[in-house]
N, C-alpha and C. Protein backbone atom coordinates (compact mmCIF):
# COMPACT_ATOMS: atom_id res chain seq x y z
N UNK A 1 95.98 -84.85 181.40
CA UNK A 1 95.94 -83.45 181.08
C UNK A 1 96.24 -83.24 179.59
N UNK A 2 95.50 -82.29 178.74
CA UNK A 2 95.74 -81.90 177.41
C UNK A 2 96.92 -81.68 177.61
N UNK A 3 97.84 -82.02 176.32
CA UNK A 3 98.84 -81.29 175.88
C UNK A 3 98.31 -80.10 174.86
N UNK A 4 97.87 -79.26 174.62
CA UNK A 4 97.16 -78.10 173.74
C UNK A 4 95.83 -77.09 174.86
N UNK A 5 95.82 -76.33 173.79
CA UNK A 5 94.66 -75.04 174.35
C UNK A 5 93.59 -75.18 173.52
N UNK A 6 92.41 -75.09 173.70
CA UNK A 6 91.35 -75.07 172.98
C UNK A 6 90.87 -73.72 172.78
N UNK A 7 90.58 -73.20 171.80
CA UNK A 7 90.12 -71.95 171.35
C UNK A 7 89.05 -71.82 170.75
N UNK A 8 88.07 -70.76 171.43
CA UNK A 8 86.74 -70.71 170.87
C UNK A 8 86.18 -69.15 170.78
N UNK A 9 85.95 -69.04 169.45
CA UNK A 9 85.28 -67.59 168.64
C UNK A 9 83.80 -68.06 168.63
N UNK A 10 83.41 -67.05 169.49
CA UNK A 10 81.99 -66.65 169.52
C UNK A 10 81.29 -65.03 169.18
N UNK A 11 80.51 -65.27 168.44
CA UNK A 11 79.89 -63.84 167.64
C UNK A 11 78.05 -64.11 168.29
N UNK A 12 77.44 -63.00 168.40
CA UNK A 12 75.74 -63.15 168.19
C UNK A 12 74.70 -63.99 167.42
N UNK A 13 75.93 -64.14 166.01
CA UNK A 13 74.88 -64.84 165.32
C UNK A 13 75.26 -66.31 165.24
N UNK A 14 76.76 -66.83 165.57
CA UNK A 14 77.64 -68.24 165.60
C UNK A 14 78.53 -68.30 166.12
N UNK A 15 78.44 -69.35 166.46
CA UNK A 15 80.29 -70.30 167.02
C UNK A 15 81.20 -70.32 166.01
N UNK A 16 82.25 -69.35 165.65
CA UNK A 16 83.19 -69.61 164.55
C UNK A 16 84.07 -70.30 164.61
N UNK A 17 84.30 -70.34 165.71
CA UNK A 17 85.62 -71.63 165.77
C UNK A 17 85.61 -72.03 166.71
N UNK A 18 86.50 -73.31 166.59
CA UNK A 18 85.84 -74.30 167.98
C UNK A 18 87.04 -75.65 167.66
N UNK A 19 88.30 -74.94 168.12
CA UNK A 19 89.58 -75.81 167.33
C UNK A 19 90.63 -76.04 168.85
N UNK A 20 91.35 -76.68 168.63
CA UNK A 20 92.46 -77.52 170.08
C UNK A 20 93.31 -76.26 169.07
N UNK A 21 94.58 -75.74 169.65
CA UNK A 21 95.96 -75.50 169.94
C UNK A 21 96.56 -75.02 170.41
N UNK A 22 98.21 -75.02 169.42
CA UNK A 22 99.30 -75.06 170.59
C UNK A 22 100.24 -73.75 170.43
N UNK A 23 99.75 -73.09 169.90
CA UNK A 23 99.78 -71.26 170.77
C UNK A 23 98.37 -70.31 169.67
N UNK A 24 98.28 -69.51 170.54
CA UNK A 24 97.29 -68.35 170.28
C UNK A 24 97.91 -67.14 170.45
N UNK A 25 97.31 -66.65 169.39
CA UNK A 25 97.67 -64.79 170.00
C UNK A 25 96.61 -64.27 169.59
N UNK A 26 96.30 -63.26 170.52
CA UNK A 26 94.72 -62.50 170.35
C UNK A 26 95.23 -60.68 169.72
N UNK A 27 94.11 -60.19 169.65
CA UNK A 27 94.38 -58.49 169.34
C UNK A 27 93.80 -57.83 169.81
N UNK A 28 94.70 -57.60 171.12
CA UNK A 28 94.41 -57.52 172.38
C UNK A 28 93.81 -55.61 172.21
N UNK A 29 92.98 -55.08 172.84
CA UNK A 29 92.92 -53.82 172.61
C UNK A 29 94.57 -52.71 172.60
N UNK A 30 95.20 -53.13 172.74
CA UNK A 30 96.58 -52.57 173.27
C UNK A 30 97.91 -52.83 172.40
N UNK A 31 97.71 -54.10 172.14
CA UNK A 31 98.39 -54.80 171.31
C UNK A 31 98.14 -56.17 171.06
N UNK A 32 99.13 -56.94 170.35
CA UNK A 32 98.58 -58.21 170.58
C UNK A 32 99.44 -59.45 171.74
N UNK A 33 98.22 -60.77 172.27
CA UNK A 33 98.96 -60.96 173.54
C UNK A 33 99.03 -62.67 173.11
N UNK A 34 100.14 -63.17 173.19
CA UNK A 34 100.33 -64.64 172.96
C UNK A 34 99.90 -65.56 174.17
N UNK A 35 98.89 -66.68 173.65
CA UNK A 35 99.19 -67.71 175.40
C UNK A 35 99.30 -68.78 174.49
N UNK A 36 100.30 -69.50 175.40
CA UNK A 36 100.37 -70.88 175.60
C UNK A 36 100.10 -71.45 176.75
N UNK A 37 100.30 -72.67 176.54
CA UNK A 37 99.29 -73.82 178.10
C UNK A 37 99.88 -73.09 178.83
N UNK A 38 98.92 -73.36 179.83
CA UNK A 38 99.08 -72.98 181.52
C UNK A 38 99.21 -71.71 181.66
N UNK A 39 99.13 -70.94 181.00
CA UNK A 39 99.02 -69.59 181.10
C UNK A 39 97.99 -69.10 182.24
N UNK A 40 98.54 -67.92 183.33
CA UNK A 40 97.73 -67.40 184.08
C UNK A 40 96.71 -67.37 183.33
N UNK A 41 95.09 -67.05 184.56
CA UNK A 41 94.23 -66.58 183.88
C UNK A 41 94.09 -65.06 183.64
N UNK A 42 93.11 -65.18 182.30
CA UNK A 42 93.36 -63.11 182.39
C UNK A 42 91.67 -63.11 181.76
N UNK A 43 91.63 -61.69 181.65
CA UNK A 43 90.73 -61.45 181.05
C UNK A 43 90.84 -60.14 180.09
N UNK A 44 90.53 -59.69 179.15
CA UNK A 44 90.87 -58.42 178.06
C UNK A 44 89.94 -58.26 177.13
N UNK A 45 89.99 -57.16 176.88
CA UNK A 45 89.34 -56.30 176.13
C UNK A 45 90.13 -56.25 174.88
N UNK A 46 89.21 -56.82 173.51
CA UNK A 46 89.76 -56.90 172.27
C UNK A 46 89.88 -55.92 171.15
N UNK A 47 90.57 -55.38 170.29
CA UNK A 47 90.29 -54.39 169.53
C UNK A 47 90.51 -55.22 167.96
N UNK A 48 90.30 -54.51 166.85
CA UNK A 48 90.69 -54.94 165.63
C UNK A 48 91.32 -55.56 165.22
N UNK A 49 91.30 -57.01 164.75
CA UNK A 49 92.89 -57.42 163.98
C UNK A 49 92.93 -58.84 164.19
N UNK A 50 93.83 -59.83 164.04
CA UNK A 50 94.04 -61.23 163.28
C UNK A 50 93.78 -62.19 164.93
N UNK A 51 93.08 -62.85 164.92
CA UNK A 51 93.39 -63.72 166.14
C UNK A 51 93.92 -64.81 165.33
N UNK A 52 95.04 -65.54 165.70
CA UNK A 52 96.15 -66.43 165.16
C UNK A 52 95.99 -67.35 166.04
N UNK A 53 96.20 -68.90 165.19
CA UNK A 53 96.43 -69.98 166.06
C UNK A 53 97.11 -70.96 165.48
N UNK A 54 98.12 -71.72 165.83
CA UNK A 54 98.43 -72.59 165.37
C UNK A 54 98.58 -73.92 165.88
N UNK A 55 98.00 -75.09 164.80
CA UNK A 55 98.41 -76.60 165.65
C UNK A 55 99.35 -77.27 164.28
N UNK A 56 100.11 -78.23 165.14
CA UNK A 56 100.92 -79.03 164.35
C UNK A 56 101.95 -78.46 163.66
N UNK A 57 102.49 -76.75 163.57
CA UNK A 57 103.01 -76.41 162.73
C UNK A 57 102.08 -75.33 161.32
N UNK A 58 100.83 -75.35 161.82
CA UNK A 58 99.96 -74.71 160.66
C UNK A 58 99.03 -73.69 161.49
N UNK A 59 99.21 -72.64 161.12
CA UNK A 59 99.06 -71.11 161.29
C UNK A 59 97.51 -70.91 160.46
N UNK A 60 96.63 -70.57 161.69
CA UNK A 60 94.92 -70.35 160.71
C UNK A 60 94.37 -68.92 161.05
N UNK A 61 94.03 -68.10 160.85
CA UNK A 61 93.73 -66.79 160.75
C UNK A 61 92.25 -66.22 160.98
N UNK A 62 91.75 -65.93 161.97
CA UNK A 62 90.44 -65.23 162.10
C UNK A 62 89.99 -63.77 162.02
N UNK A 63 89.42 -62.83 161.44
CA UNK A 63 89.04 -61.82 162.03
C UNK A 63 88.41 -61.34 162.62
N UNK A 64 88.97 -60.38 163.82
CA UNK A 64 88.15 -60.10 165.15
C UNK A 64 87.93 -58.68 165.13
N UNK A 65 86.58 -58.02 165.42
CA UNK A 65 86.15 -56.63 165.42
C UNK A 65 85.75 -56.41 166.73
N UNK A 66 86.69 -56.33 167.42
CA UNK A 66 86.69 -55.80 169.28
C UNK A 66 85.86 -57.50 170.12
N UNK A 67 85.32 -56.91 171.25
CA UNK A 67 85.19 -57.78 172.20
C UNK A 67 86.01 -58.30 173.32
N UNK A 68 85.85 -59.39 174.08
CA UNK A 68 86.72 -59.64 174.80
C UNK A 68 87.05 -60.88 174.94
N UNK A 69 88.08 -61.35 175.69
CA UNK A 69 89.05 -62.39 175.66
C UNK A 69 88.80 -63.10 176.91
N UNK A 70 88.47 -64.19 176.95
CA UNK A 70 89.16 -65.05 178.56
C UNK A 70 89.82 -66.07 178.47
N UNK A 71 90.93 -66.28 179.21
CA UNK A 71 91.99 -67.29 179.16
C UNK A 71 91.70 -67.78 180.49
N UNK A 72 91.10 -68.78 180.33
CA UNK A 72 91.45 -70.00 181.85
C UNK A 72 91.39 -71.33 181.21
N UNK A 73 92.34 -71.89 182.41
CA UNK A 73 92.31 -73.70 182.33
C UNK A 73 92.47 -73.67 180.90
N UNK A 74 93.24 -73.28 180.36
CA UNK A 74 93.84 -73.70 178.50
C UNK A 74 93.15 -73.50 177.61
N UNK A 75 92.00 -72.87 177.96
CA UNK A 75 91.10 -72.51 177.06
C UNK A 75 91.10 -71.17 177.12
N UNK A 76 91.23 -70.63 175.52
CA UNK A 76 91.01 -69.56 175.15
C UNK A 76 89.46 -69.03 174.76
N UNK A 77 88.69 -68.25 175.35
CA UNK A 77 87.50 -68.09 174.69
C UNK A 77 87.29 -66.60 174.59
N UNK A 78 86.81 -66.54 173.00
CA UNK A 78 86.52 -64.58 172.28
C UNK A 78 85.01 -64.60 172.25
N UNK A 79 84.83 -63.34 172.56
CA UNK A 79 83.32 -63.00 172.17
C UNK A 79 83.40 -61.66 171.57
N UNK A 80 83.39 -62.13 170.48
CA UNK A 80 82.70 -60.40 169.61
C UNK A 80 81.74 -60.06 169.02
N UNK A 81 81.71 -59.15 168.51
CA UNK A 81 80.36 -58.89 167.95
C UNK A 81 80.56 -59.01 166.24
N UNK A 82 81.62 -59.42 165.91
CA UNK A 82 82.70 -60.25 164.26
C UNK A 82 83.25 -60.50 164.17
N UNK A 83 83.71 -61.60 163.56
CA UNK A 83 84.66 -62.81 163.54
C UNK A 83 84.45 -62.94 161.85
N UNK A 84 85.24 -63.59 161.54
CA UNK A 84 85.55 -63.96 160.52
C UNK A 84 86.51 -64.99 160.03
N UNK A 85 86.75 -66.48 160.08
CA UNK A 85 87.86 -66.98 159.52
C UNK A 85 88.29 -66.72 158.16
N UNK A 86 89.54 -66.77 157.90
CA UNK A 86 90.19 -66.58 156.80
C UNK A 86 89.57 -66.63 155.42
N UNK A 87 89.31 -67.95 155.50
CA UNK A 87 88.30 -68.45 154.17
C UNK A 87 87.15 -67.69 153.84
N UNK A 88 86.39 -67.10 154.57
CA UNK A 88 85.26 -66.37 154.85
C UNK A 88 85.69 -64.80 154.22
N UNK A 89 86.80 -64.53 154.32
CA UNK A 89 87.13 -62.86 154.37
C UNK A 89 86.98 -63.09 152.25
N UNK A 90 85.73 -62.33 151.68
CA UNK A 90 86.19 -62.68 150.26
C UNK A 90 86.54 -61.23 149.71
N UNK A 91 86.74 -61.03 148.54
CA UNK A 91 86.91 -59.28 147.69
C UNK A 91 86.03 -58.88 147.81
N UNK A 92 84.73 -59.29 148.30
CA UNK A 92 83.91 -58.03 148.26
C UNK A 92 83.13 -57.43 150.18
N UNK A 93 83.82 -58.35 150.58
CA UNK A 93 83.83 -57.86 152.49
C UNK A 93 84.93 -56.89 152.18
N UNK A 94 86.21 -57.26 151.47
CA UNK A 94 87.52 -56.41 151.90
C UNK A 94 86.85 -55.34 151.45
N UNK A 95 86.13 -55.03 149.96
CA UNK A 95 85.25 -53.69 148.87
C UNK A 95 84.96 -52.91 150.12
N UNK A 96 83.93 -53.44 150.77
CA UNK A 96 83.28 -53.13 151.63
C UNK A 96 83.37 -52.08 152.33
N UNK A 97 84.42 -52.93 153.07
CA UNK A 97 85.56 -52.15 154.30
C UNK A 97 85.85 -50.91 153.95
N UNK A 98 86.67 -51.06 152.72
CA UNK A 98 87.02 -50.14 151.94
C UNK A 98 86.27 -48.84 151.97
N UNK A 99 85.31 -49.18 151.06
CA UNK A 99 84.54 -48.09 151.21
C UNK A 99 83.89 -47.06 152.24
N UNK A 100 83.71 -48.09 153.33
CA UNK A 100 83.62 -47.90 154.79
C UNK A 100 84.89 -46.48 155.22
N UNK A 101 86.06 -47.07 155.06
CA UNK A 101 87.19 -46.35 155.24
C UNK A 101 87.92 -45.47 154.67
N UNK A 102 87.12 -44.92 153.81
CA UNK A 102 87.21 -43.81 153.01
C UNK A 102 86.22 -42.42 153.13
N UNK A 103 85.72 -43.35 153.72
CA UNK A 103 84.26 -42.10 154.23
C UNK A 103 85.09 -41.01 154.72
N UNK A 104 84.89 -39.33 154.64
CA UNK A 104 84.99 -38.55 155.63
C UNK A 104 84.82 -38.98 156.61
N UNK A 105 85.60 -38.69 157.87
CA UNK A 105 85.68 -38.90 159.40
C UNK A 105 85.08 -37.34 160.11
N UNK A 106 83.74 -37.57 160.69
CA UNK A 106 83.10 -36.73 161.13
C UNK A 106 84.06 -36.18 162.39
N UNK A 107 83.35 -34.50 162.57
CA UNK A 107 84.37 -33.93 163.64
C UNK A 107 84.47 -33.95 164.90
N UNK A 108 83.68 -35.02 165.38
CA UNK A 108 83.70 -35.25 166.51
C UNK A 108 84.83 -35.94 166.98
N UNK A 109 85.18 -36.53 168.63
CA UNK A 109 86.05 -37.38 168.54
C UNK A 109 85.47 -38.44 168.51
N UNK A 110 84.13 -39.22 168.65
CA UNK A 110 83.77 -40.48 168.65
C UNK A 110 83.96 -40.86 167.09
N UNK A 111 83.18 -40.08 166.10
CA UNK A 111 83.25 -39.98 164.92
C UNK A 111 84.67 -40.68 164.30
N UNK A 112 85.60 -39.61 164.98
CA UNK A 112 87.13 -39.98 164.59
C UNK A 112 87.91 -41.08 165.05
N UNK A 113 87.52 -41.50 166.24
CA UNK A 113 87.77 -42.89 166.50
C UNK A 113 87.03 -43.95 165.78
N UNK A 114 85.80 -43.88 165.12
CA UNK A 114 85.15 -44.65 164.24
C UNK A 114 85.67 -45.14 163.01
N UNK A 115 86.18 -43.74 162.48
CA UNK A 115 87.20 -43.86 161.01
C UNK A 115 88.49 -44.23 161.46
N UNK A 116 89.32 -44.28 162.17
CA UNK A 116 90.32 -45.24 162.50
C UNK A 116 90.00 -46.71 162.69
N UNK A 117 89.19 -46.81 163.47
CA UNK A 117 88.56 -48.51 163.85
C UNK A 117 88.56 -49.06 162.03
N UNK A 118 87.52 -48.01 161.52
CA UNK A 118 87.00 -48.52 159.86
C UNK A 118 88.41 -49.05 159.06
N UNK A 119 89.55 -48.14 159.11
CA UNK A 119 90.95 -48.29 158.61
C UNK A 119 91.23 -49.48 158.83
N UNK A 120 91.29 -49.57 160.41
CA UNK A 120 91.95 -51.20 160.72
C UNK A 120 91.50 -52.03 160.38
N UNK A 121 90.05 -52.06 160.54
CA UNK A 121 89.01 -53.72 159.61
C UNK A 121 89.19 -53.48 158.47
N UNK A 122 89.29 -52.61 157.75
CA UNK A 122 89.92 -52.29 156.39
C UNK A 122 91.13 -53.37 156.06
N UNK A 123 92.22 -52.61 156.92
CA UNK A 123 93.74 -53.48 156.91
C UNK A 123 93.54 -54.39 157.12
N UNK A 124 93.06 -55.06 158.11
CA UNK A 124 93.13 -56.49 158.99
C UNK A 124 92.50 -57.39 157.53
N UNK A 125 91.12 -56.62 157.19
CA UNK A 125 90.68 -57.79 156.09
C UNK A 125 91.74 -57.97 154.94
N UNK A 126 92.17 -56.99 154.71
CA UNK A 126 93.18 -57.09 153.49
C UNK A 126 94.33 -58.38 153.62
N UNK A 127 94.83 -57.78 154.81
CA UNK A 127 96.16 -58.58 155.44
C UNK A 127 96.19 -60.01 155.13
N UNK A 128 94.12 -60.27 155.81
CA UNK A 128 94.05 -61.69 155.89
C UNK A 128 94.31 -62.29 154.33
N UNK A 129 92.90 -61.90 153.36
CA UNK A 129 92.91 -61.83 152.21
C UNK A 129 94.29 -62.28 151.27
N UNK A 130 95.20 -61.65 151.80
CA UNK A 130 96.31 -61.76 151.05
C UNK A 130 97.24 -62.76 151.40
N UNK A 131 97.01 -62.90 152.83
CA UNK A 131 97.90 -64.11 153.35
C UNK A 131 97.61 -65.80 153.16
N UNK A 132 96.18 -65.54 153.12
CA UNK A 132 95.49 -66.97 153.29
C UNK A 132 95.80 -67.63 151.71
């Protein structure tokens, strides 16, 4: 039996990651949710923000723009519709965002849930950006 979890980011257009370890935490629509081995299985719905993993002691950073999560048999697997590892996030995705998230927020409520979402990929890219 593995000692570790295997974790795998999947998007429409690629496989972003495709790495063994030994804890995960996802961003979970709600908040965010840690597994380690043997963890029940679950399944969730993802919202904005850092999926984290670490092996050996070393902490690697993805960004995730919603989707969902399944945890079985030690494997973690995401499907979204964006991903991003760390390395990938450069100054002009974060520009981007930015600009994105500055827009007037139309008066609807879908609208207004749109410009919040925009904020967080905003933050989340920054966060990464700055940490990595």
């Amino acid at each position: 039996m593995a000692d570790h979890l295997h974790v795998t980011v999947i998007t429409p257009e690629r496989r972003v990651l495709d790495a063994d370890a030994d804890a995960v935490v996802i961003p979970a629509h709600d908040g965010e949710l840690g597994v380690l081995r043997d963890r029940a299985a679950l399944l969730c719905e993802l919202g904005v923000g850092q999926l984290r993993y670490s092996r050996a002691g070393q902490t690697q950073r993805v960004f995730i723009d919603g989707g969902f999560a399944q945890v079985l048999d030690n494997r973690v697997t995401v499907l979204s519709s964006r991903a991003l590892p760390a390395e990938e996030v450069t100054p002009a995705i974060v520009s981007e965002a930015e600009t994105t998230a500055r827009q007037p927020p139309g008066r609807d409520a879908d609208a207004q849930l749109e410009s919040q979402r925009a904020r967080r990929r905003w933050r989340t890219l920054q966060d990464i950006r700055l940490i990595r």
